[in-house]
Protein backbone atom coordinates (compact mmCIF):
# COMPACT_ATOMS: atom_id res chain seq x y z
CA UNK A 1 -0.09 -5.97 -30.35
CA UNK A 2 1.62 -6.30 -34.05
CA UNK A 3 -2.24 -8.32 -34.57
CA UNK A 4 -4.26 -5.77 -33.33
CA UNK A 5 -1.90 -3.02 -35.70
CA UNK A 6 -2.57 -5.43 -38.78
CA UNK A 7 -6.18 -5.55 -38.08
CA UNK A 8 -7.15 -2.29 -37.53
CA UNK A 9 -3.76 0.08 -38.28
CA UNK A 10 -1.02 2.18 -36.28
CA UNK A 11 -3.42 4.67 -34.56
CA UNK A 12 -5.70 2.64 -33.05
CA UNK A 13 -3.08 0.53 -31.33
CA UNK A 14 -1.18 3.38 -30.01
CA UNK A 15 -4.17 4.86 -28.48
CA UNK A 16 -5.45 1.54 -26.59
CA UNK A 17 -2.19 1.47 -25.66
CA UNK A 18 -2.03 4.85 -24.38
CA UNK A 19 -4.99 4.30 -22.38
CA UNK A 20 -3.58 0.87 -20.99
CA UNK A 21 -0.58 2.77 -19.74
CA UNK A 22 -2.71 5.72 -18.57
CA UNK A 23 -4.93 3.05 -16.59
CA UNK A 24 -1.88 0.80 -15.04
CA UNK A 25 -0.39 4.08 -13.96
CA UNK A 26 -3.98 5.22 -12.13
CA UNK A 27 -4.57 1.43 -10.56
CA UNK A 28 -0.74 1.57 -9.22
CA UNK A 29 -0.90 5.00 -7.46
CA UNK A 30 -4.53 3.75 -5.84
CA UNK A 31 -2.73 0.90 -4.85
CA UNK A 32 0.28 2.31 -3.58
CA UNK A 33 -1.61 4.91 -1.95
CA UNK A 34 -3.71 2.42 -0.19
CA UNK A 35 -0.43 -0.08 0.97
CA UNK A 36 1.09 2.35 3.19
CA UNK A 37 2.94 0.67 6.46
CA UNK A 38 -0.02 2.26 8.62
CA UNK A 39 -2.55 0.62 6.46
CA UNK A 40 -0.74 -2.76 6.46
CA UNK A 41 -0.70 -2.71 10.24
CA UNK A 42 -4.12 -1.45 10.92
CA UNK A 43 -5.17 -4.72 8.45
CA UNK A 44 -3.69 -7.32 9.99
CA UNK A 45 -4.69 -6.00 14.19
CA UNK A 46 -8.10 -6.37 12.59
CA UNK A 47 -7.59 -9.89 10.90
CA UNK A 48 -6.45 -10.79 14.88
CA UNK A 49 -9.52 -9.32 16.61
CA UNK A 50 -12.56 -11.52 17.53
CA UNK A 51 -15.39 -10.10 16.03
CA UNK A 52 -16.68 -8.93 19.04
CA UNK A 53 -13.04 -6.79 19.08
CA UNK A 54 -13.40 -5.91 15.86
CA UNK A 55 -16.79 -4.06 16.29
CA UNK A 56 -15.73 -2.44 19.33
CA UNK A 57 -12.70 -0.90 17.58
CA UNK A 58 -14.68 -0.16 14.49
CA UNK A 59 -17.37 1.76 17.00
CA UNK A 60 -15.20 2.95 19.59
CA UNK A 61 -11.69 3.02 18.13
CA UNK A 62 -10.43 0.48 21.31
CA UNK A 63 -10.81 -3.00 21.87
CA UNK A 64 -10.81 -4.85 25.16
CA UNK A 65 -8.94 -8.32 26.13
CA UNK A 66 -8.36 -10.37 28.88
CA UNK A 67 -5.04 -11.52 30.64
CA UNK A 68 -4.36 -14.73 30.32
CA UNK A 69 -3.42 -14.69 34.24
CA UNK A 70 -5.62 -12.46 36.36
CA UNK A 71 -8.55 -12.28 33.80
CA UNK A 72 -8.55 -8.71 34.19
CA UNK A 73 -9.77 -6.83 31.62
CA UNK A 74 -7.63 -4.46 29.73
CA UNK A 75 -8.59 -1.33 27.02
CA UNK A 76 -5.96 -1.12 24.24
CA UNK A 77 -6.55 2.26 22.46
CA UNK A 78 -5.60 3.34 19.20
CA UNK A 79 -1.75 4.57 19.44
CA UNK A 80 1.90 3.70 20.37
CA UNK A 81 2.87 4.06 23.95
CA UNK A 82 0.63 4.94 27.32
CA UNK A 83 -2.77 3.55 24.93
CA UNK A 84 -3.35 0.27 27.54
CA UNK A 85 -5.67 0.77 30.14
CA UNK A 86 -6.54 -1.48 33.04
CA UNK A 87 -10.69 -0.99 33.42
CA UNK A 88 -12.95 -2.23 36.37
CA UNK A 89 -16.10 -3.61 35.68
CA UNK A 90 -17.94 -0.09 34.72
CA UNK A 91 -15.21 0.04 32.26
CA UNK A 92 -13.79 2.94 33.73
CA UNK A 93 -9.96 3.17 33.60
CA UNK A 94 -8.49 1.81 36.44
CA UNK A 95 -4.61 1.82 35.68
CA UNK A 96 -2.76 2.85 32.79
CA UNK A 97 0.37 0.43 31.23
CA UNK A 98 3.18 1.80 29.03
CA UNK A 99 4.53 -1.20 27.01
CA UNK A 100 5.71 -1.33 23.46
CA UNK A 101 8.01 -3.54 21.04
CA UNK A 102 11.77 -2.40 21.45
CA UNK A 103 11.56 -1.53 17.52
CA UNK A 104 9.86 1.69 15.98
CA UNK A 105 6.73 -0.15 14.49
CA UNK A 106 3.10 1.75 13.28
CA UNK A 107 0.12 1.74 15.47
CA UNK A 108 -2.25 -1.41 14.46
CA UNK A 109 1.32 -3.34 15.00
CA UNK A 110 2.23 -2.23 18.43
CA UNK A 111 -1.32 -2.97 19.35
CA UNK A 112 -1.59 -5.77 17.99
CA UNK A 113 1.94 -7.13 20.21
CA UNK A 114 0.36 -5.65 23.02
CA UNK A 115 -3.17 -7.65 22.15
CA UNK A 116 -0.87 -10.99 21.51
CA UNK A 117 1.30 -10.10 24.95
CA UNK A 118 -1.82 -9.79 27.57
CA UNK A 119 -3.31 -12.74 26.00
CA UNK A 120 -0.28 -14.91 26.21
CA UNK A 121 1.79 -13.54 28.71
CA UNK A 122 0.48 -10.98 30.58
CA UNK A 123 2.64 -11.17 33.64
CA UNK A 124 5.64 -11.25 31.28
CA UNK A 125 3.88 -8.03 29.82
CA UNK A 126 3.54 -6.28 32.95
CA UNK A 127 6.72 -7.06 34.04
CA UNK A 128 8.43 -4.52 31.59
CA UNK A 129 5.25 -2.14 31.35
CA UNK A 130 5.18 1.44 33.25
CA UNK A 131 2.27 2.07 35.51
CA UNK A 132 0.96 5.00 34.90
CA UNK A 133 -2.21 7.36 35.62
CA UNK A 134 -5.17 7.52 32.85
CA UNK A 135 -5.92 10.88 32.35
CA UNK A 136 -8.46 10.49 29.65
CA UNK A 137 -10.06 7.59 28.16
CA UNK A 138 -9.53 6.61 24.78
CA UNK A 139 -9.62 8.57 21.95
CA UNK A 140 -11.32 7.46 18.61
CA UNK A 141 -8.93 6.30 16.15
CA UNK A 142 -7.75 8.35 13.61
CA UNK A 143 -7.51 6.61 10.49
């Protein structure tokens, strides 16, 4: 900086560096703005999907996958609790299952557990889960 003052004087300087502070301030409220714990979550259920997941979600804002047991298919919807659905082959809700991570976490996480769990242990997964009855189907996502 004490270069750039000799070269071209006092004001100069303290204007670039005005607009350098200016600028760093604008790029680390975007950023911020754009890390939020929702984001982060939502980011890394999509670096898990297949692609074939990953469309589905992006068009339908739910994802199917397959137990690793039964090979039924299951419907995880955007959301925290009561957002897993058991569909038959018209892919028409069958069964709802309420299971979640025993910790408070965003949405894209929990799915993303429940994705990992019915995948890798579904029978362990259903042993803790809540039947339930779907009363609508799934919901687009929200963010």
């Amino acid at each position: 900086m004490v270069l750039f003052e000799q070269l071209l004087g006092a004001a100069p300087s303290r204007w670039f560096l005005a607009i350098s502070v200016r600028g760093a301030k604008a790029l680390l409220e975007w950023f911020e703005s754009k890390n939020t714990a929702e984001e982060r979550g939502l980011t890394l259920l999509k670096e898990w999907l297949s692609p074939e997941q990953l469309a589905q979600y992006h068009a339908n804002g739910y994802f199917d996958v397959v137990g690793c047991v039964s090979g039924k298919r299951y419907r995880i919807c955007y959301g925290t609790s009561m957002n897993v659905h058991e569909i038959d082959n018209d892919g028409s809700a069958r069964v709802g299952w309420c299971f979640v991570p025993n910790i408070c976490l965003v949405a894209g996480d929990v799915m993303l557990a429940q994705k990992i769990a019915l995948e890798t242990n579904e029978l362990g997964a259903l042993a803790v889960a809540k039947e339930f009855s779907p009363t609508r189907s799934c919901a687009p996502a929200t963010p």
